[in-house]
Protein backbone atom coordinates (compact mmCIF):
# COMPACT_ATOMS: atom_id res chain seq x y z
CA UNK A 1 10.94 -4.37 23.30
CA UNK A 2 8.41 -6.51 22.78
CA UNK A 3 7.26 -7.31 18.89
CA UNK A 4 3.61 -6.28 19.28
CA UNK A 5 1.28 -4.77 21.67
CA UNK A 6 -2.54 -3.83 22.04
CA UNK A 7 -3.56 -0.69 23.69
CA UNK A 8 -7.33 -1.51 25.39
CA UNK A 9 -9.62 1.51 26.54
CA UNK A 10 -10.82 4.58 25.63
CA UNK A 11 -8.73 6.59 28.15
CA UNK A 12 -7.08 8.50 25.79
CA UNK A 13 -4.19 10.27 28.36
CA UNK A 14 -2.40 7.19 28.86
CA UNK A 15 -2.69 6.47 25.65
CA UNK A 16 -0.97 9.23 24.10
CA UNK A 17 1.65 9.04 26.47
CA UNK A 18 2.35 5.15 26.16
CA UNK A 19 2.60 6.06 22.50
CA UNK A 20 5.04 8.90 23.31
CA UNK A 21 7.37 6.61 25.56
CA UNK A 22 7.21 4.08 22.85
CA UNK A 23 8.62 5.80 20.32
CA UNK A 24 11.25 7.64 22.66
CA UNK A 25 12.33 4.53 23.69
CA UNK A 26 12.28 2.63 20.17
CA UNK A 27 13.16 5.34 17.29
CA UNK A 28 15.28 8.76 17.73
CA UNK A 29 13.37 11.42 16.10
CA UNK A 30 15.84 10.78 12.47
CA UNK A 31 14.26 7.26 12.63
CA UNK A 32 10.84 7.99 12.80
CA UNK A 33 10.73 9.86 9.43
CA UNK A 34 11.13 6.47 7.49
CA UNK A 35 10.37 3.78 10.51
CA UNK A 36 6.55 4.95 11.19
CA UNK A 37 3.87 3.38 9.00
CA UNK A 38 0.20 3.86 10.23
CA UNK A 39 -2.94 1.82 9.01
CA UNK A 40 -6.67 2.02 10.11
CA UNK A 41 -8.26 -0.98 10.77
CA UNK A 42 -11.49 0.37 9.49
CA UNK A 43 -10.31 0.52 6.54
CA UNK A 44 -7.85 -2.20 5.81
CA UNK A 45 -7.76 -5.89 6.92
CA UNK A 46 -5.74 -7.02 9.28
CA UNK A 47 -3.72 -9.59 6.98
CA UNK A 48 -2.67 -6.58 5.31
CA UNK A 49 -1.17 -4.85 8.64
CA UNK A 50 0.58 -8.05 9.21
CA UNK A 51 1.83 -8.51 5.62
CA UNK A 52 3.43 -4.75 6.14
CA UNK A 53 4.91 -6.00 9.39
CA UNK A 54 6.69 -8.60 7.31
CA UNK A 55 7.59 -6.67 4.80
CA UNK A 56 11.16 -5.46 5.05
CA UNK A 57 12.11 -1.60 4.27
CA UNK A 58 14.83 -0.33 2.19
CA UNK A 59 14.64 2.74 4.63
CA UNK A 60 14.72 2.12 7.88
CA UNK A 61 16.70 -0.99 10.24
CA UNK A 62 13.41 -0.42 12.71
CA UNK A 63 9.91 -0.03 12.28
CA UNK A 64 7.05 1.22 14.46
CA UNK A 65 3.24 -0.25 12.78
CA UNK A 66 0.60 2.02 14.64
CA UNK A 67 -2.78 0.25 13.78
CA UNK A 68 -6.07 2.43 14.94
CA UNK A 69 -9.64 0.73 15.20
CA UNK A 70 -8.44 -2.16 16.41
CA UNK A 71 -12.10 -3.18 17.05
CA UNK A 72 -13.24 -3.19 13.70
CA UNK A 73 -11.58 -6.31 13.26
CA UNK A 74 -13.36 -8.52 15.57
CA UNK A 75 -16.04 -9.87 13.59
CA UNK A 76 -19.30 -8.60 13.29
CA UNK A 77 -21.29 -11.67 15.25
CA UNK A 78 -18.72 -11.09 18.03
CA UNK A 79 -19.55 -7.84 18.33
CA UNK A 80 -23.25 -8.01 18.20
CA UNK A 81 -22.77 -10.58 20.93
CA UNK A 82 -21.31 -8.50 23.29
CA UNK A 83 -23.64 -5.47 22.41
CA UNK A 84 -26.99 -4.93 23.05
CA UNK A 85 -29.72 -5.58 21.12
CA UNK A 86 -30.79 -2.65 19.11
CA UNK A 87 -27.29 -0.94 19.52
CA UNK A 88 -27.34 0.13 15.49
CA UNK A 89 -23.01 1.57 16.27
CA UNK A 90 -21.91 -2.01 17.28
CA UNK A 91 -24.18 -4.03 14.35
CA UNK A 92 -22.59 -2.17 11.44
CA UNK A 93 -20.29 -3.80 9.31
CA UNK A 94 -16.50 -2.66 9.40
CA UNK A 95 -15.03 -0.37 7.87
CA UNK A 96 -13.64 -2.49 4.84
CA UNK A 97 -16.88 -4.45 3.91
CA UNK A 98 -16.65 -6.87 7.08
CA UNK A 99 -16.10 -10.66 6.24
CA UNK A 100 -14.06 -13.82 7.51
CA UNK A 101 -10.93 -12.72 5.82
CA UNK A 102 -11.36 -9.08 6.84
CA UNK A 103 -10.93 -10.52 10.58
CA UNK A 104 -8.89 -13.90 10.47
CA UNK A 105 -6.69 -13.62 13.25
CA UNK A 106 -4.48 -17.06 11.65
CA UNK A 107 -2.10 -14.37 9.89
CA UNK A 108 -1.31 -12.65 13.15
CA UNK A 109 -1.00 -16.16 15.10
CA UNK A 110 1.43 -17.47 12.73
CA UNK A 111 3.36 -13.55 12.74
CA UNK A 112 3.99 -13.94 16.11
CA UNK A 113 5.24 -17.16 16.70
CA UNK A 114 8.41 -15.83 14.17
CA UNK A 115 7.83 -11.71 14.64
CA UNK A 116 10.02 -9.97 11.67
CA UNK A 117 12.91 -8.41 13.84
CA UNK A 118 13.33 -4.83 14.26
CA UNK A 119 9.35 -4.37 13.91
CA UNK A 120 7.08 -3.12 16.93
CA UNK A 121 3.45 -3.41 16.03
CA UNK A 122 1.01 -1.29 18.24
CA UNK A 123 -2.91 -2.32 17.91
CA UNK A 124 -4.99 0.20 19.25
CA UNK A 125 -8.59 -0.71 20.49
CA UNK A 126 -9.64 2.33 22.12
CA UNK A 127 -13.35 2.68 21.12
CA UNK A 128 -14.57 1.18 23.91
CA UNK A 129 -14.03 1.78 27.77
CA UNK A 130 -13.18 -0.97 30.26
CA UNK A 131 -15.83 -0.19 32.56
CA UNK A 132 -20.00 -0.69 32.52
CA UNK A 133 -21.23 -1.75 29.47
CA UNK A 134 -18.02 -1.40 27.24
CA UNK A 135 -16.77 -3.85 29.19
CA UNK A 136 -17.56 -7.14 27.62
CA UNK A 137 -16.66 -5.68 23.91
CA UNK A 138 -13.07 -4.47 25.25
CA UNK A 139 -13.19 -8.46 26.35
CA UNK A 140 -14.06 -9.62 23.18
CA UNK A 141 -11.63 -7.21 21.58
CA UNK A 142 -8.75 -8.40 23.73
CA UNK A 143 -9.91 -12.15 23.10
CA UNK A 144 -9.39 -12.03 19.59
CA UNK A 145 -6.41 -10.03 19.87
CA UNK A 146 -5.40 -12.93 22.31
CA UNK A 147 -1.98 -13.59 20.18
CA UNK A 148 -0.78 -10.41 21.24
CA UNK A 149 0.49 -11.23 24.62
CA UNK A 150 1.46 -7.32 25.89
CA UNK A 151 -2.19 -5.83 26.56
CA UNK A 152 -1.91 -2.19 28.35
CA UNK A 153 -5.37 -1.64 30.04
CA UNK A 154 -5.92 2.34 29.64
CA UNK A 155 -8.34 2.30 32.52
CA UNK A 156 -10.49 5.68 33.37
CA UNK A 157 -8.43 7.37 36.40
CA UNK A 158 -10.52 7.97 39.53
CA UNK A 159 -11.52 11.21 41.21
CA UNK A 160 -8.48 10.93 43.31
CA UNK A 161 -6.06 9.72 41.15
CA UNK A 162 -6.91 12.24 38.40
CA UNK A 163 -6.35 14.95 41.22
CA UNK A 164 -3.10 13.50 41.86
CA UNK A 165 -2.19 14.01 38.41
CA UNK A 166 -3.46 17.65 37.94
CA UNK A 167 -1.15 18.34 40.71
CA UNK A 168 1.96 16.32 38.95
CA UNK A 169 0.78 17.71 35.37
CA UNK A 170 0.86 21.74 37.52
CA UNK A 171 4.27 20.90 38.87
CA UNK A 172 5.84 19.98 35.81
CA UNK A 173 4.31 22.98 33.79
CA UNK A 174 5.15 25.65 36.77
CA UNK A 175 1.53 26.49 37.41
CA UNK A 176 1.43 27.91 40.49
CA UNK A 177 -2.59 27.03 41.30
CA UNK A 178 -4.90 27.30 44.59
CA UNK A 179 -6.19 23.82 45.83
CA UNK A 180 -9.61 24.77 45.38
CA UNK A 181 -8.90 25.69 42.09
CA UNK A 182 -7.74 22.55 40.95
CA UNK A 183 -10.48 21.12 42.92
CA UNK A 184 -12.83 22.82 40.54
CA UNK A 185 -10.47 22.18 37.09
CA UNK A 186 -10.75 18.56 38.53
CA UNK A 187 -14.41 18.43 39.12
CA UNK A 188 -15.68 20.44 36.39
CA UNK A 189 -14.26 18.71 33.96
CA UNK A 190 -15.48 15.08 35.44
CA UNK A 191 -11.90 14.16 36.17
CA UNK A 192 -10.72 13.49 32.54
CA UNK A 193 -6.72 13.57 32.84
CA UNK A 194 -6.54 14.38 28.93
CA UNK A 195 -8.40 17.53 29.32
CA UNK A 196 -7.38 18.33 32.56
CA UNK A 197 -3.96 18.54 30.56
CA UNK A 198 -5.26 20.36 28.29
CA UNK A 199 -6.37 23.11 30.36
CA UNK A 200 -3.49 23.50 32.52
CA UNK A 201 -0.91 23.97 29.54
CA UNK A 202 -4.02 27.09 28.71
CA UNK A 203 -3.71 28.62 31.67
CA UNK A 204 0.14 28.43 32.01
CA UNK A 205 -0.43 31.06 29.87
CA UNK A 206 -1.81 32.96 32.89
CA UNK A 207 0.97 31.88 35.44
CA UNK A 208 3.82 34.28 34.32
CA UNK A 209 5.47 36.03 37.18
CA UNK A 210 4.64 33.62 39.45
CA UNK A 211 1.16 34.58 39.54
CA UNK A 212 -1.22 32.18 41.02
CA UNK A 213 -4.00 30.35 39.49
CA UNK A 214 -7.50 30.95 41.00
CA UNK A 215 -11.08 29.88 41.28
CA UNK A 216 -12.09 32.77 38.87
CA UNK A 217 -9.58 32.03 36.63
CA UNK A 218 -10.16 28.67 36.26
CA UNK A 219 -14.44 29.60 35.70
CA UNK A 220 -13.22 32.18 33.04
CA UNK A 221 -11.27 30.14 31.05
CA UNK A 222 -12.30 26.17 31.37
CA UNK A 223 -15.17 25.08 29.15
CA UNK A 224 -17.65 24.10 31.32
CA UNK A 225 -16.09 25.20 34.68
CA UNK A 226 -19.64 27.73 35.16
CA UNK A 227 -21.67 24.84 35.90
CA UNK A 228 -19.59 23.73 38.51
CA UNK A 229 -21.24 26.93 40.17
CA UNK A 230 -23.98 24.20 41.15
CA UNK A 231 -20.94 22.28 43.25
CA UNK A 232 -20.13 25.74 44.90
CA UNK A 233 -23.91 26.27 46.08
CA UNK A 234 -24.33 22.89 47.13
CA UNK A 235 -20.96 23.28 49.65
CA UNK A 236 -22.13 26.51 50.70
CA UNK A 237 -26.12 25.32 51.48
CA UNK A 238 -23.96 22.37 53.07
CA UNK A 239 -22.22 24.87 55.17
CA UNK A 240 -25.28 26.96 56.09
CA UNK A 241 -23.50 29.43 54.73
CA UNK A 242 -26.59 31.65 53.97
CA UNK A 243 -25.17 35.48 52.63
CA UNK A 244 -22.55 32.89 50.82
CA UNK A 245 -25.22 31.05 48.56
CA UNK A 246 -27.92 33.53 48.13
CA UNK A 247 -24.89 35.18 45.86
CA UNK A 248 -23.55 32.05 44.23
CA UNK A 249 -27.66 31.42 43.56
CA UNK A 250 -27.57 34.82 41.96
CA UNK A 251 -24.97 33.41 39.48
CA UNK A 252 -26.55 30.65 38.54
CA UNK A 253 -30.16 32.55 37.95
CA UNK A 254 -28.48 34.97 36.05
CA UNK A 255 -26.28 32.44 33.78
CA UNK A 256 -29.54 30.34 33.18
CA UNK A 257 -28.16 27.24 35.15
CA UNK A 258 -30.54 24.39 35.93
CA UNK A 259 -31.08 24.60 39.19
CA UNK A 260 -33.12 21.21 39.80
CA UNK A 261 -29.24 19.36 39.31
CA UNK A 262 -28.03 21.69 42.09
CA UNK A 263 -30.83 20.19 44.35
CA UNK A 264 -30.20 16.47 43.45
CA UNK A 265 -26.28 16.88 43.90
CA UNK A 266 -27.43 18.34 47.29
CA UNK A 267 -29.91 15.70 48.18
CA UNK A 268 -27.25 13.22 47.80
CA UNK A 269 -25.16 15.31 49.63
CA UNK A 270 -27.60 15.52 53.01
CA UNK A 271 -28.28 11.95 52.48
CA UNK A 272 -24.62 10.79 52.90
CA UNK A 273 -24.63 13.23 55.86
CA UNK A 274 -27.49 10.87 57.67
CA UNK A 275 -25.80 7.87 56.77
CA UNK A 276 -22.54 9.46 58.78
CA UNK A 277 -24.54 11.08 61.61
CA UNK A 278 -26.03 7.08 62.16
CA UNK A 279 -22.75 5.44 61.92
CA UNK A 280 -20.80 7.67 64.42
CA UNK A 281 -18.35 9.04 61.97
CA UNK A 282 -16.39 11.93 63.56
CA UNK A 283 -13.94 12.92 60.33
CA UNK A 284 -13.24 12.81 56.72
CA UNK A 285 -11.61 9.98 56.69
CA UNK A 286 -13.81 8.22 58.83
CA UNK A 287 -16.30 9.10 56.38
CA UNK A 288 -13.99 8.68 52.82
CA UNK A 289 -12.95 5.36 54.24
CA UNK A 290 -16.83 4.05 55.37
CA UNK A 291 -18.48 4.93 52.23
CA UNK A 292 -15.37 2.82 49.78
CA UNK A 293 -15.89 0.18 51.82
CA UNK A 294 -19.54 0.16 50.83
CA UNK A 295 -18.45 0.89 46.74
CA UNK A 296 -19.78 4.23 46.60
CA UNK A 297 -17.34 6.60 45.26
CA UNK A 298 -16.06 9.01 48.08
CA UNK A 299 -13.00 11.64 47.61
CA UNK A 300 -10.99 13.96 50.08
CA UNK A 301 -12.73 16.95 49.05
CA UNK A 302 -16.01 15.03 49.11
CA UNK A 303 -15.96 13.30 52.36
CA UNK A 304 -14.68 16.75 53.72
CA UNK A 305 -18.14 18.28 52.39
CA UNK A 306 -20.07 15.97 53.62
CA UNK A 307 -18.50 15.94 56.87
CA UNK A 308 -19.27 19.33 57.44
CA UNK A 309 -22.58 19.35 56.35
CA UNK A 310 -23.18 16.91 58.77
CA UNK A 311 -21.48 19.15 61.63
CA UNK A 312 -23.93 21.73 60.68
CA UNK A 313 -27.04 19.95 60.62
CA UNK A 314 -28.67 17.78 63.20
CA UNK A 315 -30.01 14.75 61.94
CA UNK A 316 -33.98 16.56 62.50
CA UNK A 317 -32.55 19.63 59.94
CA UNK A 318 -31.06 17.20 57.77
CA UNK A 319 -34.40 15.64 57.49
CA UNK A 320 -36.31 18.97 57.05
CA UNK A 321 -33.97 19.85 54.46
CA UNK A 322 -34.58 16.63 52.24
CA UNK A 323 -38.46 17.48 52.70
CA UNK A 324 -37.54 21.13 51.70
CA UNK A 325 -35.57 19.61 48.95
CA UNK A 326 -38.01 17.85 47.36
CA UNK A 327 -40.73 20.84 47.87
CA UNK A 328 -38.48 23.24 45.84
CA UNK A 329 -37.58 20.64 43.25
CA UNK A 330 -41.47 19.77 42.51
CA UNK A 331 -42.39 23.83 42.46
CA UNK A 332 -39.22 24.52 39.85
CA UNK A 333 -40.94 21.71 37.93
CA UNK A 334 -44.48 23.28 37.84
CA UNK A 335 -46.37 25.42 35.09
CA UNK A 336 -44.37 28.89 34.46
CA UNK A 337 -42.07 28.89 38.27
CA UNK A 338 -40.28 31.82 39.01
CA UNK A 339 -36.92 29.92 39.62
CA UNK A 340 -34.99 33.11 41.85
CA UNK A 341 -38.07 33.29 44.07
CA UNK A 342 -38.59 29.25 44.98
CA UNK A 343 -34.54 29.00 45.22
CA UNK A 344 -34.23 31.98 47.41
CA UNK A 345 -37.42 30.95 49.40
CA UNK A 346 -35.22 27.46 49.74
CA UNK A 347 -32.58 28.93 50.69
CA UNK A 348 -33.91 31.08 53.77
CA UNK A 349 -35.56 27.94 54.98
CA UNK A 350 -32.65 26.25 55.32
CA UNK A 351 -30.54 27.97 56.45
CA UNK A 352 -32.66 29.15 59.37
């Protein structure tokens, strides 16, 4: 066990379950009622974290140090440098009234050159993500945590790998659950593991018996899971599947969706469907594999929709249908539009 480590990113699944392991592997559950101490970094300095790490307890032979907000003690001008200008969140001062012995790292260099044995310290610096512009302040974070050799990266999972994980998280909770479902609880929730989790321990709830988990179920009981409605109408439009999205666009009138998103999602949609007409691509994995290669994000389920939308559609109807695309988005967008009327119009064109 190593005598201190820093959790970096804001993925907050891994985290919690890094933090589980630790302690399972470190303290049995009599332990952790004395050998758990937990300090905000926010709020105190972090000579004072490292002065409890040295401390010894009349309690407990092993100690677990949980320290949140890691971030808040880089200094402020290393902050501001790696944030924007104008970003008022990053420029404020920390927590505890900022200053150079708020953030001196020299107490934490000297700690761990002769670590108090028996003591795990955790840092946790999970304010900022690892990706786009959170990236250079996890980089200054992890710089001036630089003493602290053990760094987990709690990096955001992809589209695949968080589907991967529904399906592992399903398994081990004995929810019985369509693929298309979990296609949806994935999607519809952006592919965030944590809630993903979330909702599947909800709706093992639903799975007694052996009963199966469906489409409806998940769009009754996820937050958020009706607007991935739009995602249904854009496969079906993508299938030419007419009867099929005139009801889903029923839906989605009455619920008070906005329909210009489902338009855009399909727009990309017909456009990646060109792009795989032009390059000869005959499958899904033709298609998942040609689009990575060029960095644009491209899933099973995905490449399958697109795949089909360009069996469907010859490269002239794909065409028509981006010029019918944008006619319906720029009429939705005028004075007082009767939204069923343009979308239905849409529809029927398209699907001609």
């Amino acid at each position: 066990m190593a005598p201190a480590y820093l959790f970096l990113g804001s993925q907050s699944y891994d985290k919690r379950r890094c933090r589980e392991a630790l302690l399972d592997a470190y303290l049995t559950p009599e332990e952790r009622v004395e050998g758990i101490t937990q300090h905000d970094l926010s709020k105190v300095s972090l000579a004072e974290v490292v002065d409890d790490a040295r401390a010894l307890s009349l309690f407990a032979t092993k100690r677990l140090i949980i320290a949140s907000s890691a971030e808040a003690a880089v200094p402020k001008s290393s902050r501001a440098a790696a944030a924007s200008e104008g970003d008022d969140e990053d420029g404020e001062e920390s927590g505890g009234g900022g200053g150079v012995a708020w953030t001196d790292t020299s107490s934490l260099v000297e700690y761990m050159k002769s670590p108090t044995p028996g003591v795990v310290v955790v840092f946790e610096a999970t304010r900022f993500g690892l990706e786009g512009d959170d990236k250079k302040k996890a980089e200054r974070v992890a710089k001036h945590f630089s003493a602290v050799k053990e760094v987990l990266e709690l990096a955001p999972y992809s589209a695949e790998d968080a589907r991967r994980e529904a399906q592992s998280i399903a398994r081990q909770l004995k929810v019985p659950i369509d693929p298309g479902a979990l296609e949806l609880l994935v999607e519809s929730l952006g592919a965030d593991v944590s809630r993903i989790a979330t909702e599947l321990e909800k709706l093992s709830l639903l799975a007694t018996g052996g009963r199966t988990i469906g489409e409806q179920d998940i769009q009754a009981m996820v937050p958020d899971a009706r607007s991935s409605t739009i995602f249904a109408l854009v496969n079906t439009l993508g299938r030419r599947d007419r009867a099929r999205s005139l009801t889903v666009l029923d839906t989605l009138v009455r619920e008070g969706e906005y329909l210009p998103l489902a338009l855009s999602f399909l727009s990309s949609q017909f456009r990646q469907a060109l792009i795989a007409q032009e390059a000869n691509l005959r499958s899904p994995q033709q298609i998942q594999s040609h689009f990575q290669r060029l960095g644009v994000a491209m899933w099973g389920a995905r490449a399958e929709q697109v795949s089909q939308t360009a069996t469907r559609f010859s490269r002239a109807q794909l065409e028509k249908g981006l010029a019918l695309i944008f006619e319906a988005d720029r009429d939705l967008r005028s004075a007082r539009p009767d939204d069923r009327i343009i979308m239905e119009n849409f529809v029927l064109r398209l699907t001609a």
